[in-house]
N, C-alpha and C. Protein backbone atom coordinates (compact mmCIF):
# COMPACT_ATOMS: atom_id res chain seq x y z
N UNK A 1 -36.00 16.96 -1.16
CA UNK A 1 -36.21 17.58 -2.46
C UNK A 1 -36.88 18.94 -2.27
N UNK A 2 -36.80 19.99 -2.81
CA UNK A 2 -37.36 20.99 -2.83
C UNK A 2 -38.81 21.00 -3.45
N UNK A 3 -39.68 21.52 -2.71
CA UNK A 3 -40.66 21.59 -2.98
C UNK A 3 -41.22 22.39 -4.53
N UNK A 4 -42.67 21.55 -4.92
CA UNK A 4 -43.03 22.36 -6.45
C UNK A 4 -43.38 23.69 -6.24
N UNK A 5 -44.04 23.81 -5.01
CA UNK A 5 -44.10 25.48 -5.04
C UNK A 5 -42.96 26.30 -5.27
N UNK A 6 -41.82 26.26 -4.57
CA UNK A 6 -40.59 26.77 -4.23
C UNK A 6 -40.04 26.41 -6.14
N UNK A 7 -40.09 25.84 -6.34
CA UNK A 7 -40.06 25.82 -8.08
C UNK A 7 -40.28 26.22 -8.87
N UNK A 8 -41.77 26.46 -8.71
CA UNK A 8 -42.37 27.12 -9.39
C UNK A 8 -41.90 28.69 -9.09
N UNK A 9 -41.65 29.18 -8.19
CA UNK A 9 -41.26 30.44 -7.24
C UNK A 9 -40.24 31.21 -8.71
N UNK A 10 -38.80 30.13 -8.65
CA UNK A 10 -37.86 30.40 -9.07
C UNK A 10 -38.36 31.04 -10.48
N UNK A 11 -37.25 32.08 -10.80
CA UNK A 11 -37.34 31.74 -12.43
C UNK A 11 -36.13 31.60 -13.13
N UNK A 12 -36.44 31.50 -14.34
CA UNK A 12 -35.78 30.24 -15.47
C UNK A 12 -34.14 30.73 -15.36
N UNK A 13 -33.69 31.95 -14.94
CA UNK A 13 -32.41 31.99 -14.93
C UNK A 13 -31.85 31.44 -13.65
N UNK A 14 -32.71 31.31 -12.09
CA UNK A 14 -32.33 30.68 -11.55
C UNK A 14 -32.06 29.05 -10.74
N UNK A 15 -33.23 28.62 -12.16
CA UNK A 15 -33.59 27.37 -11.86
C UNK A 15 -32.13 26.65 -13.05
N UNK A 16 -31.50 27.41 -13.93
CA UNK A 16 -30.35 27.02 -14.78
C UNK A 16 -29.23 27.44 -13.90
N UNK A 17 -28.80 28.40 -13.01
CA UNK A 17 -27.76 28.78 -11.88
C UNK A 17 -27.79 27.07 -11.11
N UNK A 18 -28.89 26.97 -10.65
CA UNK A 18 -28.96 26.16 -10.01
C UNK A 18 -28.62 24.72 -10.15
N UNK A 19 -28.86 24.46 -11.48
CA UNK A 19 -28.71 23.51 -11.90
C UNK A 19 -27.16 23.09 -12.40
N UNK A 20 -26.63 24.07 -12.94
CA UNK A 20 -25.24 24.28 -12.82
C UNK A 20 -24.08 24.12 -11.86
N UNK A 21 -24.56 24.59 -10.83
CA UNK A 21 -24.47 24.88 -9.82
C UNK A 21 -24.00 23.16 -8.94
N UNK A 22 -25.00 22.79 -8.97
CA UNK A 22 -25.34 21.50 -8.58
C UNK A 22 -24.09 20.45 -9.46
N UNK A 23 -24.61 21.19 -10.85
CA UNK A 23 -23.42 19.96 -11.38
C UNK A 23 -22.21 20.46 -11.12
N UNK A 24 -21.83 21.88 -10.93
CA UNK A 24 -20.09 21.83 -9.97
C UNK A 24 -19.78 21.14 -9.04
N UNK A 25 -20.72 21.14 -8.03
CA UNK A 25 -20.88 20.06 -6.89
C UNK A 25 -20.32 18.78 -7.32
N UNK A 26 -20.74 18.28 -8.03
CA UNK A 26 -21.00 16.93 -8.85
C UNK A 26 -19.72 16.56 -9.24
N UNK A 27 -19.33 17.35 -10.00
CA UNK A 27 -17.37 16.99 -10.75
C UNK A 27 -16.40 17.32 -9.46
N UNK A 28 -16.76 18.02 -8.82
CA UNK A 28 -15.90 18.90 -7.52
C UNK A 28 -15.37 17.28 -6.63
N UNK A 29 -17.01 16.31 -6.30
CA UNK A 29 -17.09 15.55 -5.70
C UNK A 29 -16.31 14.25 -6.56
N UNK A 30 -16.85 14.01 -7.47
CA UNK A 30 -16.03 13.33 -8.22
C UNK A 30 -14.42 13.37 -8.18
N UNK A 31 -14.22 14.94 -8.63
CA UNK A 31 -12.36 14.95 -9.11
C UNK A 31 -11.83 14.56 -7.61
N UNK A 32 -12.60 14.66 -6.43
CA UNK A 32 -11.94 14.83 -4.84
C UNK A 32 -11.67 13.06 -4.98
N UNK A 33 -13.40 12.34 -5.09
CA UNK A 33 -13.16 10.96 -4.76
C UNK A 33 -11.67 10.33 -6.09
N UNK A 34 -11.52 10.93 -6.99
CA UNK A 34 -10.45 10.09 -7.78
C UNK A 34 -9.45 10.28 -7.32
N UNK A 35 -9.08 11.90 -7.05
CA UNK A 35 -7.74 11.94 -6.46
C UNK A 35 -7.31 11.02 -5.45
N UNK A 36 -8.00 10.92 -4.43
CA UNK A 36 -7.87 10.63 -3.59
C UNK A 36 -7.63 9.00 -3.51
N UNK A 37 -8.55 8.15 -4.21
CA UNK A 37 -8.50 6.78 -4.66
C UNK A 37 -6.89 6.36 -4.90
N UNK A 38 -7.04 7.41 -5.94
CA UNK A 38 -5.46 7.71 -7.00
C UNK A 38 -4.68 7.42 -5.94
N UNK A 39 -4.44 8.53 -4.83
CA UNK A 39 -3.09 8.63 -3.86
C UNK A 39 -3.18 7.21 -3.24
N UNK A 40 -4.16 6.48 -2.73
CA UNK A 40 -4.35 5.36 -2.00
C UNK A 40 -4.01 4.20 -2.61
N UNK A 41 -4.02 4.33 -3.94
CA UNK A 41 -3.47 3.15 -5.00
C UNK A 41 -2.25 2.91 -5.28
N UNK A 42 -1.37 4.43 -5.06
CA UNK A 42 -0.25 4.45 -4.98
C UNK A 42 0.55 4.22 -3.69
N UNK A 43 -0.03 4.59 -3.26
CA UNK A 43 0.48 3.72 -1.64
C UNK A 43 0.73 1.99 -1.62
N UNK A 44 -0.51 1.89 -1.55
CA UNK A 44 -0.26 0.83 -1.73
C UNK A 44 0.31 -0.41 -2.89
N UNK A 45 0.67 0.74 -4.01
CA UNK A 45 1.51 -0.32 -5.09
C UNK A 45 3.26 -0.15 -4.16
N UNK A 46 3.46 1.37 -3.73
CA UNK A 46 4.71 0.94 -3.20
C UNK A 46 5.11 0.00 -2.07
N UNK A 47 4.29 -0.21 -1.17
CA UNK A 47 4.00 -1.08 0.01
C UNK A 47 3.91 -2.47 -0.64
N UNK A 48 2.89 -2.75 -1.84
CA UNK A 48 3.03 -4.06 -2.55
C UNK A 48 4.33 -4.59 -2.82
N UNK A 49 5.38 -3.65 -3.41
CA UNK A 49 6.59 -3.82 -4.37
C UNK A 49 7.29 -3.66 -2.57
N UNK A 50 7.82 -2.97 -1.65
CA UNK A 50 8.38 -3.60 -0.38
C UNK A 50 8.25 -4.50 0.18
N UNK A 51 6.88 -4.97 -0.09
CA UNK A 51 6.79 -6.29 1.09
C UNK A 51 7.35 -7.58 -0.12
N UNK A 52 7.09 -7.56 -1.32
CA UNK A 52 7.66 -8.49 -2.57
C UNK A 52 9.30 -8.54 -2.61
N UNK A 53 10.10 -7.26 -2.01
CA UNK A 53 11.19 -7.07 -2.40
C UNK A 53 11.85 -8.18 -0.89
N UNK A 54 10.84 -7.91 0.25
CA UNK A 54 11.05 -8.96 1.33
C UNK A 54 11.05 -10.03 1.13
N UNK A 55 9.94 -10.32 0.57
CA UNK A 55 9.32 -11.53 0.34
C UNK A 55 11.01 -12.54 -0.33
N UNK A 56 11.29 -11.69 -1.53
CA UNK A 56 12.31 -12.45 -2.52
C UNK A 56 13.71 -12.70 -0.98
N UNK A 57 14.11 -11.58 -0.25
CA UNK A 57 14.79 -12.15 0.39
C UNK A 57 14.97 -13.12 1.45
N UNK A 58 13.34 -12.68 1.92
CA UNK A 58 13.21 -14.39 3.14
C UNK A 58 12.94 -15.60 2.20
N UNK A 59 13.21 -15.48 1.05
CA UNK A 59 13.07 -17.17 -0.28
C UNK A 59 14.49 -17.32 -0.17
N UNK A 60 15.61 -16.23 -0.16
CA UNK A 60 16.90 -16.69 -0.64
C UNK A 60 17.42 -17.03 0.40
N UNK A 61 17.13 -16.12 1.86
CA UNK A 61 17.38 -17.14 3.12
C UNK A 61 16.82 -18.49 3.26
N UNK A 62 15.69 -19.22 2.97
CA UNK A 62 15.37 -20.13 2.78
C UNK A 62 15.90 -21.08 2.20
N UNK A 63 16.04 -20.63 1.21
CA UNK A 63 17.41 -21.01 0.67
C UNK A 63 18.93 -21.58 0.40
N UNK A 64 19.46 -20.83 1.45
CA UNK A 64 20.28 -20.72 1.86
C UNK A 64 20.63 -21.50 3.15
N UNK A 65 18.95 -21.61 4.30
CA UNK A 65 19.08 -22.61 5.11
C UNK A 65 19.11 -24.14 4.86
N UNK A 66 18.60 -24.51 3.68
CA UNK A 66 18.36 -25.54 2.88
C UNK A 66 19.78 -25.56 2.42
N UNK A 67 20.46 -25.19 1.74
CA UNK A 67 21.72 -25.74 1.44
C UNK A 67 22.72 -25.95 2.81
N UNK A 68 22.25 -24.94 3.72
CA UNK A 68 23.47 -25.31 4.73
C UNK A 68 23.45 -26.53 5.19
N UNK A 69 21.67 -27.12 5.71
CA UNK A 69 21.27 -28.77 5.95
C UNK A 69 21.60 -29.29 5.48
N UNK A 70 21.91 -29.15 3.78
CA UNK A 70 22.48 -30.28 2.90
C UNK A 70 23.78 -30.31 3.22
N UNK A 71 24.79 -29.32 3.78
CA UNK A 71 25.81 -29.16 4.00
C UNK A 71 26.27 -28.94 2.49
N UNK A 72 25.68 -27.74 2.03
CA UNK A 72 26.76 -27.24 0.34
C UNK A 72 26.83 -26.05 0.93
N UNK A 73 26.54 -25.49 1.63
CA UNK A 73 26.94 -23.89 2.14
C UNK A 73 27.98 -24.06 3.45
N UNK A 74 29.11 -22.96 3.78
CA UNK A 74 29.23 -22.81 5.65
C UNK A 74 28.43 -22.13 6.27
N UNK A 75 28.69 -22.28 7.34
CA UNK A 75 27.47 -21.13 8.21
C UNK A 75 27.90 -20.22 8.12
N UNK A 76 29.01 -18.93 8.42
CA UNK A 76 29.48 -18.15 7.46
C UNK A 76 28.54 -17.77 6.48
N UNK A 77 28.46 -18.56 5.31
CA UNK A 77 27.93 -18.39 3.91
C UNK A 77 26.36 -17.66 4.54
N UNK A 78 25.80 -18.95 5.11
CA UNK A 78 24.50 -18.90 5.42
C UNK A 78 24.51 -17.31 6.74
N UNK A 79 25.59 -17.31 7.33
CA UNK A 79 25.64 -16.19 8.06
C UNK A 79 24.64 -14.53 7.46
N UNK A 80 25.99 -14.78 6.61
CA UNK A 80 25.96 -13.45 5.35
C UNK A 80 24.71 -13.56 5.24
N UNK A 81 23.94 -14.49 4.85
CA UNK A 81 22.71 -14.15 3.46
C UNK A 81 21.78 -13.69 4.94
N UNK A 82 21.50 -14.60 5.99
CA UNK A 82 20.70 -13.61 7.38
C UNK A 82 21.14 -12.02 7.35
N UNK A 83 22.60 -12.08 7.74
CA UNK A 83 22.48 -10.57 7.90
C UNK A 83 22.02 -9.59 7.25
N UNK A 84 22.20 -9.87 5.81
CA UNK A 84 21.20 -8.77 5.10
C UNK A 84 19.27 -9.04 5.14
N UNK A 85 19.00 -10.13 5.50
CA UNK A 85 17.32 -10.14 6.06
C UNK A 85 17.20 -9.45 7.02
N UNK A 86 18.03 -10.06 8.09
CA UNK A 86 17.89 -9.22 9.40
C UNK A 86 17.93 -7.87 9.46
N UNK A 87 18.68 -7.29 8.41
CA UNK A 87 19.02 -5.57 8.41
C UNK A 87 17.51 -5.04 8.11
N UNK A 88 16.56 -6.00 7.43
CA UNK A 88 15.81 -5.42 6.45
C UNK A 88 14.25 -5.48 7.65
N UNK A 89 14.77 -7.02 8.16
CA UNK A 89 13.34 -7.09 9.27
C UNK A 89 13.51 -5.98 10.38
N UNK A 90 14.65 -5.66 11.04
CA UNK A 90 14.84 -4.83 12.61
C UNK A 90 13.83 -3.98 12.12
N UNK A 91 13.50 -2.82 11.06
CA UNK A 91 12.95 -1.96 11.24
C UNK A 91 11.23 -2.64 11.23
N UNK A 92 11.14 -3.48 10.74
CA UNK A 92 9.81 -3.67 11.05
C UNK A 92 9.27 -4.22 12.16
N UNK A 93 10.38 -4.70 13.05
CA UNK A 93 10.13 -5.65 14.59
C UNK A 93 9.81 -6.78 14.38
N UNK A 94 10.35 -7.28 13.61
CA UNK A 94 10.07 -8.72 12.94
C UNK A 94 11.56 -9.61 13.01
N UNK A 95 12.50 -9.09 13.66
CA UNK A 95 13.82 -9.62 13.54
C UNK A 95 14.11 -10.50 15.13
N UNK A 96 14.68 -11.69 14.85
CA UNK A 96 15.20 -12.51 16.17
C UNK A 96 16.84 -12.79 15.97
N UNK A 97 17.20 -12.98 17.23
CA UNK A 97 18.69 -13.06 16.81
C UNK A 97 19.06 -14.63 16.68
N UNK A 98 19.46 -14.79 15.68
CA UNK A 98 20.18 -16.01 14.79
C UNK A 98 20.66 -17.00 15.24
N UNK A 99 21.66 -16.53 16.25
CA UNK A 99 22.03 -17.45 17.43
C UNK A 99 20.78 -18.12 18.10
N UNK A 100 20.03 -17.11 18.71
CA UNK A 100 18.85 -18.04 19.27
C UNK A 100 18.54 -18.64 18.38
N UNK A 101 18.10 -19.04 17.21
CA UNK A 101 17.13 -19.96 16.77
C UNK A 101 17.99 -20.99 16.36
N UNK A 102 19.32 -20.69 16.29
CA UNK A 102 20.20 -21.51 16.20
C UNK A 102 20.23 -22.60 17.32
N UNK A 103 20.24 -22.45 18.33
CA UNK A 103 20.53 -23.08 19.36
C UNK A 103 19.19 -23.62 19.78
């Protein structure tokens, strides 16, 4: 804190500069921390809504493996519905090949 002498020092037009001053600081710091929050919120709502848009397709492969067990799908059928997961996992390194887990 600045000292009372050094206060007393000032006068009244620069102890109101100052104070002003201070509160630019203040909103400057503020508008930085919202923006910034802001951009990080939006990140991560689009990252939320990709990993959900995954999510729905490893349910319909699930799905889809479940009917083939029951035998109401062909593998074929059940083929198809992998290949479009698989297109979607390779880029994340999350993909195995089909055959293997098949076998």
């Amino acid at each position: 804190m600045i000292s009372m002498k050094v206060t007393k020092r000032l006068k009244i037009r620069q102890k109101l500069q100052a104070s002003a001053i201070l509160y630019l600081i203040l909103i400057a710091t503020v508008t930085y921390f919202f923006l910034s929050s802001n951009t990080l919120i939006s990140k991560v709502s689009e990252q939320q809504g990709a990993m959900n848009s995954l999510l729905k397709e490893v349910r319909q492969t699930e799905i889809a493996i479940k009917e083939f067990v029951a035998h109401q799908i062909s593998y074929d059928d059940l083929n198809q519905v992998y290949a479009k997961l698989d297109k979607r996992l390779k880029g994340n390194n999350l993909s195995n090949n089909f055959t293997d887990v098949r076998h």
